[in-house]
PDB file of N, CA and C in Angstrom:
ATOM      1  N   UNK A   1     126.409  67.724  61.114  1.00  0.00           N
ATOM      2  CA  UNK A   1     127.494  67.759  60.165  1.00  0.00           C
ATOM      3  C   UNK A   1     127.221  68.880  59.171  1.00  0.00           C
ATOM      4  N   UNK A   2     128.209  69.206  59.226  1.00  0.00           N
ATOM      5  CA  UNK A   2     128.449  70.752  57.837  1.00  0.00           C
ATOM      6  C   UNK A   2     129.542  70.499  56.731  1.00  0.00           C
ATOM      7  N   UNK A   3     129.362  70.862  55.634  1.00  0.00           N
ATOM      8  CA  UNK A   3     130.062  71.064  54.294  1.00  0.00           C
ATOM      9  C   UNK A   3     129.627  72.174  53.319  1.00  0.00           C
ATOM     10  N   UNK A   4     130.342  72.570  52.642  1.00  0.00           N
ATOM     11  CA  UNK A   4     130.457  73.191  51.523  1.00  0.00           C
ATOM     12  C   UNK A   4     130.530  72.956  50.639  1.00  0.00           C
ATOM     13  N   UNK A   5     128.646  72.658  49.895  1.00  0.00           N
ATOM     14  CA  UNK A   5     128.727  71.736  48.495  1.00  0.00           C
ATOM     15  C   UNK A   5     129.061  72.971  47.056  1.00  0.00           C
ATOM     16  N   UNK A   6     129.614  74.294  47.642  1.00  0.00           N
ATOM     17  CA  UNK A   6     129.892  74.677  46.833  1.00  0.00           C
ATOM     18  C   UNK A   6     128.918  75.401  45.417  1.00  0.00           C
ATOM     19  N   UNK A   7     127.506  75.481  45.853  1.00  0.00           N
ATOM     20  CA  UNK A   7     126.280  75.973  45.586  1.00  0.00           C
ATOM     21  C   UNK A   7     125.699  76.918  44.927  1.00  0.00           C
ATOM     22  N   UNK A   8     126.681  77.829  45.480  1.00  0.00           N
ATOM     23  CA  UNK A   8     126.172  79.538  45.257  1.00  0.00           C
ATOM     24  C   UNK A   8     126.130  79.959  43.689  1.00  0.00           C
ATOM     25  N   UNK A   9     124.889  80.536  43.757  1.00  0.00           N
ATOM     26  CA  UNK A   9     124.222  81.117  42.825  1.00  0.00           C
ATOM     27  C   UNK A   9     124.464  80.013  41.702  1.00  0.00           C
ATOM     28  N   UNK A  10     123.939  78.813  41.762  1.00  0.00           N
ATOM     29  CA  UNK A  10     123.423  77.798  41.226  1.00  0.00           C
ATOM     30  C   UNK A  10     121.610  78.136  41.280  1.00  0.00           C
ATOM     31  N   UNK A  11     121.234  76.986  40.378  1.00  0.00           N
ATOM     32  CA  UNK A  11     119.672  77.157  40.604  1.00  0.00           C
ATOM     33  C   UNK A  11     119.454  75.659  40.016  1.00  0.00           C
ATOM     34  N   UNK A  12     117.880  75.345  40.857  1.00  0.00           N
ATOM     35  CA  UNK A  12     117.729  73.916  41.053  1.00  0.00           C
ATOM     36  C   UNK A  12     116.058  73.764  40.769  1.00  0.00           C
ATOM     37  N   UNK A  13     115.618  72.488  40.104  1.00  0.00           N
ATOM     38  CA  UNK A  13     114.398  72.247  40.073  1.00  0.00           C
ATOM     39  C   UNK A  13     114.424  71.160  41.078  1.00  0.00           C
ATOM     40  N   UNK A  14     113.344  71.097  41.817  1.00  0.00           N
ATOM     41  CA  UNK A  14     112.948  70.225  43.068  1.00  0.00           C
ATOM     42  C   UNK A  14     111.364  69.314  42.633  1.00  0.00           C
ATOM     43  N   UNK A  15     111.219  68.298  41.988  1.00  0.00           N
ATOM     44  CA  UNK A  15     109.947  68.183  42.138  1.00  0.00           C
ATOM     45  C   UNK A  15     109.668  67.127  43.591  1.00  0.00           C
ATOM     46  N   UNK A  16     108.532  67.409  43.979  1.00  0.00           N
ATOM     47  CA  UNK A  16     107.688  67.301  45.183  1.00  0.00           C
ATOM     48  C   UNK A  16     108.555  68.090  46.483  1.00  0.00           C
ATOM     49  N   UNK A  17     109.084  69.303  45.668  1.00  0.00           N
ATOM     50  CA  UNK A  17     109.168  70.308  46.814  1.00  0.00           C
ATOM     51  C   UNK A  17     108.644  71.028  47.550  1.00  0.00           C
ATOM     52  N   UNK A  18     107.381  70.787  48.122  1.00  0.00           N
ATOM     53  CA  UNK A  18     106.714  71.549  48.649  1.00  0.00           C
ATOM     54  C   UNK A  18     106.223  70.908  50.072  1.00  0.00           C
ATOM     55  N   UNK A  19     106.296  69.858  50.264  1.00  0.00           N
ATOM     56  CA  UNK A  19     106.358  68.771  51.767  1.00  0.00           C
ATOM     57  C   UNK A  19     107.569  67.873  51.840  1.00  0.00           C
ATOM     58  N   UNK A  20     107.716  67.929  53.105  1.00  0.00           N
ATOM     59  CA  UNK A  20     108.480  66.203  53.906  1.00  0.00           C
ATOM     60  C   UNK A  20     109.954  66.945  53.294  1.00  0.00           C
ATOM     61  N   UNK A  21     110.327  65.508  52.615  1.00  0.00           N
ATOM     62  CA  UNK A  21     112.052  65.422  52.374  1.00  0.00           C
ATOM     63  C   UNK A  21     112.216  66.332  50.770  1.00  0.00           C
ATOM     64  N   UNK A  22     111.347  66.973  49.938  1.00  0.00           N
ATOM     65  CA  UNK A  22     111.143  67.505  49.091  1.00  0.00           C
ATOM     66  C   UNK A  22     111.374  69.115  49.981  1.00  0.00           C
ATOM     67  N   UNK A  23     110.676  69.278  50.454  1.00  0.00           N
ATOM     68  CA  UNK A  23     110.745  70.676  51.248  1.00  0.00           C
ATOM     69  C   UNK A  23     112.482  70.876  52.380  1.00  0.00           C
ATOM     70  N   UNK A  24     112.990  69.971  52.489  1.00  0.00           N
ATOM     71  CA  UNK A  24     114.002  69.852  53.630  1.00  0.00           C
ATOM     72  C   UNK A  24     115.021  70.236  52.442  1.00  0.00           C
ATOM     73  N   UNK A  25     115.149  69.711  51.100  1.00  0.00           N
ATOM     74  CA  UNK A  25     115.799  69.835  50.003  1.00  0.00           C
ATOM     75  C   UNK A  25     116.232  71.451  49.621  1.00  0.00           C
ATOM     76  N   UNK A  26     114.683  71.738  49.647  1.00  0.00           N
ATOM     77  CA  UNK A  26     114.577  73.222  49.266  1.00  0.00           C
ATOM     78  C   UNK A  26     115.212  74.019  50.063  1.00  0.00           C
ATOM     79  N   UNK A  27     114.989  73.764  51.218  1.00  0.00           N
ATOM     80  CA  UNK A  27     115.263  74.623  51.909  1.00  0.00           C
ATOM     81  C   UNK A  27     117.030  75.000  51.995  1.00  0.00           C
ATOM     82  N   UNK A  28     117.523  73.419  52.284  1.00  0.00           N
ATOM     83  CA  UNK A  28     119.082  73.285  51.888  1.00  0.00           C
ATOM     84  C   UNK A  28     119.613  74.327  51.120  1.00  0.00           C
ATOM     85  N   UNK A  29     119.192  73.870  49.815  1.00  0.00           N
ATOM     86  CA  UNK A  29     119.378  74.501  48.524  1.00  0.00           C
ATOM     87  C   UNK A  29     119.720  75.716  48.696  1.00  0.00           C
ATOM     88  N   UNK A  30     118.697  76.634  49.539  1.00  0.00           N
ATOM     89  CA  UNK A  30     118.026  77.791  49.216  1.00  0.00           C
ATOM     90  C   UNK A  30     119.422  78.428  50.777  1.00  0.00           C
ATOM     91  N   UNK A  31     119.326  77.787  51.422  1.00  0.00           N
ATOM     92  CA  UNK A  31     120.559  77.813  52.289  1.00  0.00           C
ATOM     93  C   UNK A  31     122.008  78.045  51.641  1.00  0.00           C
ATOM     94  N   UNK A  32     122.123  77.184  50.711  1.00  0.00           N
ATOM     95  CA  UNK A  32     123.186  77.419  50.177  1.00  0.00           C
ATOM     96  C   UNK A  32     123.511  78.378  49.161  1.00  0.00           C
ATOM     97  N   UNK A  33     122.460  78.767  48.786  1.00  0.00           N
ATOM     98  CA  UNK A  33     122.488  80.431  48.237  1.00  0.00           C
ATOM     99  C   UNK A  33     121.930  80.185  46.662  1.00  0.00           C
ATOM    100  N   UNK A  34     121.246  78.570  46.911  1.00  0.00           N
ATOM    101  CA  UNK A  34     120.634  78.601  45.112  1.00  0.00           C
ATOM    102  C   UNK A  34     119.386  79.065  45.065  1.00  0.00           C
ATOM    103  N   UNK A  35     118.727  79.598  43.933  1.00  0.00           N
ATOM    104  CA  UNK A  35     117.694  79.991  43.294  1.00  0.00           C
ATOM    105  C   UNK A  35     117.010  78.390  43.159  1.00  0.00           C
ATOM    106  N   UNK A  36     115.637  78.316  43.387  1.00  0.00           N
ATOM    107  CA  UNK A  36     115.384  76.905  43.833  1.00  0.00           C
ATOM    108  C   UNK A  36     113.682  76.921  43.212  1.00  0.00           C
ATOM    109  N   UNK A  37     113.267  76.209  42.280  1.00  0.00           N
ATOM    110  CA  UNK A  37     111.967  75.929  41.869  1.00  0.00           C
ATOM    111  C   UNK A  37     111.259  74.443  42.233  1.00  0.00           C
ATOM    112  N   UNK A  38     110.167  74.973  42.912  1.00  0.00           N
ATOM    113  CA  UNK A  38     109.659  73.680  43.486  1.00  0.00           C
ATOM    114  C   UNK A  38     108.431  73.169  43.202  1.00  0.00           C
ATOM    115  N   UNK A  39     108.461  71.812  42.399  1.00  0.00           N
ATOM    116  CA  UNK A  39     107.632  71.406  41.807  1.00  0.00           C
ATOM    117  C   UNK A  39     106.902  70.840  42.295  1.00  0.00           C
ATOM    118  N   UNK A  40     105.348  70.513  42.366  1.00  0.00           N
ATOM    119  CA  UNK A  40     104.507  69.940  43.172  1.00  0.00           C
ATOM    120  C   UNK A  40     102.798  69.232  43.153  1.00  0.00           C
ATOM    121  N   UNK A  41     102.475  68.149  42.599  1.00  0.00           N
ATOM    122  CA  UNK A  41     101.292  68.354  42.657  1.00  0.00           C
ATOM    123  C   UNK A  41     100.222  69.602  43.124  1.00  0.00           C
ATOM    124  N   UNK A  42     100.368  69.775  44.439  1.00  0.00           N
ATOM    125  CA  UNK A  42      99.402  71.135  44.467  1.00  0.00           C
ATOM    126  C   UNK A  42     100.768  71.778  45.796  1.00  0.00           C
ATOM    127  N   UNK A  43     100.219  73.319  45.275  1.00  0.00           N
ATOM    128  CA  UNK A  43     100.947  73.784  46.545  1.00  0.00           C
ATOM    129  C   UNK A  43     100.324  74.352  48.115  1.00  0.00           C
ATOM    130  N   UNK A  44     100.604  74.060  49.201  1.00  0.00           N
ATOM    131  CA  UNK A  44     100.391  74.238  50.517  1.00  0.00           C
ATOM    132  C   UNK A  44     100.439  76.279  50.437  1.00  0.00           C
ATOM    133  N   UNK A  45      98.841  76.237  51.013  1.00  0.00           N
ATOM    134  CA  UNK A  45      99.297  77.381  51.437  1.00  0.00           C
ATOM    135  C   UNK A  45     100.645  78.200  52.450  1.00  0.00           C
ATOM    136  N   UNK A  46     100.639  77.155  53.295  1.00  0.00           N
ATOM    137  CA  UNK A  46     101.573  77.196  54.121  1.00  0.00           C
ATOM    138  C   UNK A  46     103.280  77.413  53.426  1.00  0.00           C
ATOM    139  N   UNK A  47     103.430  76.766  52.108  1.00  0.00           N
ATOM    140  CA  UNK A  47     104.950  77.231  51.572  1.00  0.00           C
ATOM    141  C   UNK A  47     105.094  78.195  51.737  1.00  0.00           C
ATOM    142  N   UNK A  48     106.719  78.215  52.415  1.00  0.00           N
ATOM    143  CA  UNK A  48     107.411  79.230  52.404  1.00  0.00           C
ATOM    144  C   UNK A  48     107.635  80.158  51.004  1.00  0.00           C
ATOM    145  N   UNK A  49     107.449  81.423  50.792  1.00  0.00           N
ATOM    146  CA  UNK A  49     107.420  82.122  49.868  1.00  0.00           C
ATOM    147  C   UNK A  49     109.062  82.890  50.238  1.00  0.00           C
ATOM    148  N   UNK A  50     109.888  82.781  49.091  1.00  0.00           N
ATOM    149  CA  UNK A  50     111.215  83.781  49.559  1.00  0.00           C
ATOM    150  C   UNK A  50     111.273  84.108  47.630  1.00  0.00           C
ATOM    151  N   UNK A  51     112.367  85.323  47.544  1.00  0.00           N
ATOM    152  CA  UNK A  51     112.959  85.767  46.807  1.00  0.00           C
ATOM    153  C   UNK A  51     113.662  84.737  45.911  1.00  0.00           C
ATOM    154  N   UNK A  52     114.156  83.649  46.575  1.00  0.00           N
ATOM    155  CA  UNK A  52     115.073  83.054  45.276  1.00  0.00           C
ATOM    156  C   UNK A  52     114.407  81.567  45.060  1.00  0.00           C
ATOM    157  N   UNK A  53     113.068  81.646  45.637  1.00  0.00           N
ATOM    158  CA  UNK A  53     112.267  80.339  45.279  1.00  0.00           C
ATOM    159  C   UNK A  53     110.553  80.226  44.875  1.00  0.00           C
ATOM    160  N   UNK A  54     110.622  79.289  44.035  1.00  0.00           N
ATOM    161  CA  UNK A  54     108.979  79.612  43.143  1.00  0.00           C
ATOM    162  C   UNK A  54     108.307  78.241  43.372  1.00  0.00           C
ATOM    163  N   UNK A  55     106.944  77.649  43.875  1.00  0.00           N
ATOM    164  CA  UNK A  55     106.689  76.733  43.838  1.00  0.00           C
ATOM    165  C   UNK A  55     105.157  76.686  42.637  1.00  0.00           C
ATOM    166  N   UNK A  56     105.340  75.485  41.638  1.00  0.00           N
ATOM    167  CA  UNK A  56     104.466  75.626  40.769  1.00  0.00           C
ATOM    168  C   UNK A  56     103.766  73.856  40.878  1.00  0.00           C
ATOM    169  N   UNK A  57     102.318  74.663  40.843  1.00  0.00           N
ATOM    170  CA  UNK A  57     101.665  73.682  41.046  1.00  0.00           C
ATOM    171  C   UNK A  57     101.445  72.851  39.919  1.00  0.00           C
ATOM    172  N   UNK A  58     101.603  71.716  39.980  1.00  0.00           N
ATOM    173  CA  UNK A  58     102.238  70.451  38.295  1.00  0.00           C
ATOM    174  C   UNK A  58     102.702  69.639  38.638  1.00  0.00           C
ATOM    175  N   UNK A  59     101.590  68.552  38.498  1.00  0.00           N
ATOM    176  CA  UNK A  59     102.613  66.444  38.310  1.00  0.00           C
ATOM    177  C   UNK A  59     103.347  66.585  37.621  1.00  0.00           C
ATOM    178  N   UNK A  60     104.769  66.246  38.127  1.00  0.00           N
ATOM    179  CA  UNK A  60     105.464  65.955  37.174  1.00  0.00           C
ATOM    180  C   UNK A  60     105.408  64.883  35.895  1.00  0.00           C
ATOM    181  N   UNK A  61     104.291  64.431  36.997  1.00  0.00           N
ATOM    182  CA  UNK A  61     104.217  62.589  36.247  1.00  0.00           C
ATOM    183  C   UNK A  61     103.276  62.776  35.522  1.00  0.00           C
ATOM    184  N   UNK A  62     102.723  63.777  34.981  1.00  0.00           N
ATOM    185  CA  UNK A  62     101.720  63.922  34.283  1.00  0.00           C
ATOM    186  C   UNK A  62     102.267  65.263  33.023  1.00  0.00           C
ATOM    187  N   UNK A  63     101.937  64.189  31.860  1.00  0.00           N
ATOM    188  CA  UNK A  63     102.503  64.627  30.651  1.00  0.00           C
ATOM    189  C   UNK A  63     102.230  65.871  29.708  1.00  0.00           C
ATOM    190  N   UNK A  64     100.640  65.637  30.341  1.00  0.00           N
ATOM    191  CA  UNK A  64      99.996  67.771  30.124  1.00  0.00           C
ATOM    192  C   UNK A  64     100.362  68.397  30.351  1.00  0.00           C
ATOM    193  N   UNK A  65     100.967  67.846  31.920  1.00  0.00           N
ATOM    194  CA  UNK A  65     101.379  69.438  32.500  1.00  0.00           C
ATOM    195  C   UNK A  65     102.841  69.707  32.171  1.00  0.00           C
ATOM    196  N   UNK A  66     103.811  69.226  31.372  1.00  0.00           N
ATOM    197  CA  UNK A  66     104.993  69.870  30.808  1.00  0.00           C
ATOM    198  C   UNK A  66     104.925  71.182  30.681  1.00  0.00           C
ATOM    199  N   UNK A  67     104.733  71.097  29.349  1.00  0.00           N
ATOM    200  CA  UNK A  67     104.552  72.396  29.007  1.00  0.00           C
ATOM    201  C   UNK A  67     104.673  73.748  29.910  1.00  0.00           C
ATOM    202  N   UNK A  68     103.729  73.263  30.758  1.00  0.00           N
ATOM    203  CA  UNK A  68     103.754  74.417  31.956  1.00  0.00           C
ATOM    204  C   UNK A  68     104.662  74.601  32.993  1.00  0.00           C
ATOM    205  N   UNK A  69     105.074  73.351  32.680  1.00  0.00           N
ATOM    206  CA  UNK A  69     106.096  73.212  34.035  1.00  0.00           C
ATOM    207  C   UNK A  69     107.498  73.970  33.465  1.00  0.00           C
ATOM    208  N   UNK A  70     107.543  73.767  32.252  1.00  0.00           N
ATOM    209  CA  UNK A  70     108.859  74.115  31.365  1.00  0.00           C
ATOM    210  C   UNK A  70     109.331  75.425  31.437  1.00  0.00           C
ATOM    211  N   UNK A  71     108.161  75.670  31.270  1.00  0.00           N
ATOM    212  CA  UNK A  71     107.537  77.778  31.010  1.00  0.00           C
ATOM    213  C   UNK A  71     108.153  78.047  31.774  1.00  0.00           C
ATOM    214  N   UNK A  72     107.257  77.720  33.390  1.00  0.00           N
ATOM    215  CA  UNK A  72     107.571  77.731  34.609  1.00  0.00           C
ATOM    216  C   UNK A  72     109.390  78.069  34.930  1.00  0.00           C
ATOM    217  N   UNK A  73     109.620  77.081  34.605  1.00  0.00           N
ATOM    218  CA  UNK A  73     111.226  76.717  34.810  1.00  0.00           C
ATOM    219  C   UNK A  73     111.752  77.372  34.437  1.00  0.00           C
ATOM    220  N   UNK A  74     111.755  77.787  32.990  1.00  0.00           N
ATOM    221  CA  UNK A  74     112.550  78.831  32.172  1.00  0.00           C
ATOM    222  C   UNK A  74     112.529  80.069  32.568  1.00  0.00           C
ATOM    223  N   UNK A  75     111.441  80.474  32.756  1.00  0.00           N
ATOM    224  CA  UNK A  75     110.680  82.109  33.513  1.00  0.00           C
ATOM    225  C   UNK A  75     111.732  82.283  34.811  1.00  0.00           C
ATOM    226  N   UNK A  76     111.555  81.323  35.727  1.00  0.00           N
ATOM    227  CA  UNK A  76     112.183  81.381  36.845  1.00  0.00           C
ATOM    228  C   UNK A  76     113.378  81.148  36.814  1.00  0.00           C
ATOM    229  N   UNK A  77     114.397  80.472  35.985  1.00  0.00           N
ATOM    230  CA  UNK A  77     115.769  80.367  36.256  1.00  0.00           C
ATOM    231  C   UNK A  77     116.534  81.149  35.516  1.00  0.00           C
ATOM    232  N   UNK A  78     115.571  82.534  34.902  1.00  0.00           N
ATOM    233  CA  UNK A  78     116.503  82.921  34.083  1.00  0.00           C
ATOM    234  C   UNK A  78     116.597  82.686  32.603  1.00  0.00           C
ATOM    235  N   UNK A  79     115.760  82.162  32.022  1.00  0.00           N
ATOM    236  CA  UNK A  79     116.212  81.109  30.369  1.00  0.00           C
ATOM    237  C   UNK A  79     114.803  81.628  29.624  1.00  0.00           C
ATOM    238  N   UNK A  80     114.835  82.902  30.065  1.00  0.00           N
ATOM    239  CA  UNK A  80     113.514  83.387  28.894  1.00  0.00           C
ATOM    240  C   UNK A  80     114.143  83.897  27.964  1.00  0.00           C
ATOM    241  N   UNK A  81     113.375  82.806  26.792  1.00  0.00           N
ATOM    242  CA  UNK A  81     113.187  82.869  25.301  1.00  0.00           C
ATOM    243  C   UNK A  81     113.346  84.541  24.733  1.00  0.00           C
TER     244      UNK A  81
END
């Protein structure tokens, strides 16, 4: 099945994008023409590296690592301070 969620040049945070149904996400995303940041406890060498996607290594569930993750986010979607 196919649709047109209408996507393009959107941009998306993904956390535990970097395996399984987290990575199938990304990839979607990144299909549909969004700029796509993928959040992850640690990252796989193996991630796919492209132009309109960044994977940063950071629990989400872990409250230290904000900060970085934020940076992260902002840097990459465009929203530098």
């Amino acid at each position: 099945m196919s649709f047109d969620l209408q996507l393009q040049r959107g941009r998306a945070l993904v956390t535990g994008g970097t395996k399984g149904v987290g990575a199938a996400v990304v990839q979607a995303l990144q299909q549909a023409g969004m700029q796509v940041l993928a959040v992850a406890r640690s990252v796989p060498p193996e991630a796919p590296a492209r132009a309109s996607t960044a994977s940063v290594p950071a629990p989400a569930s872990r409250p230290c690592h904000a900060p970085g993750l934020a940076c992260a986010a902002l840097q990459f979607l465009s929203f530098t301070p």
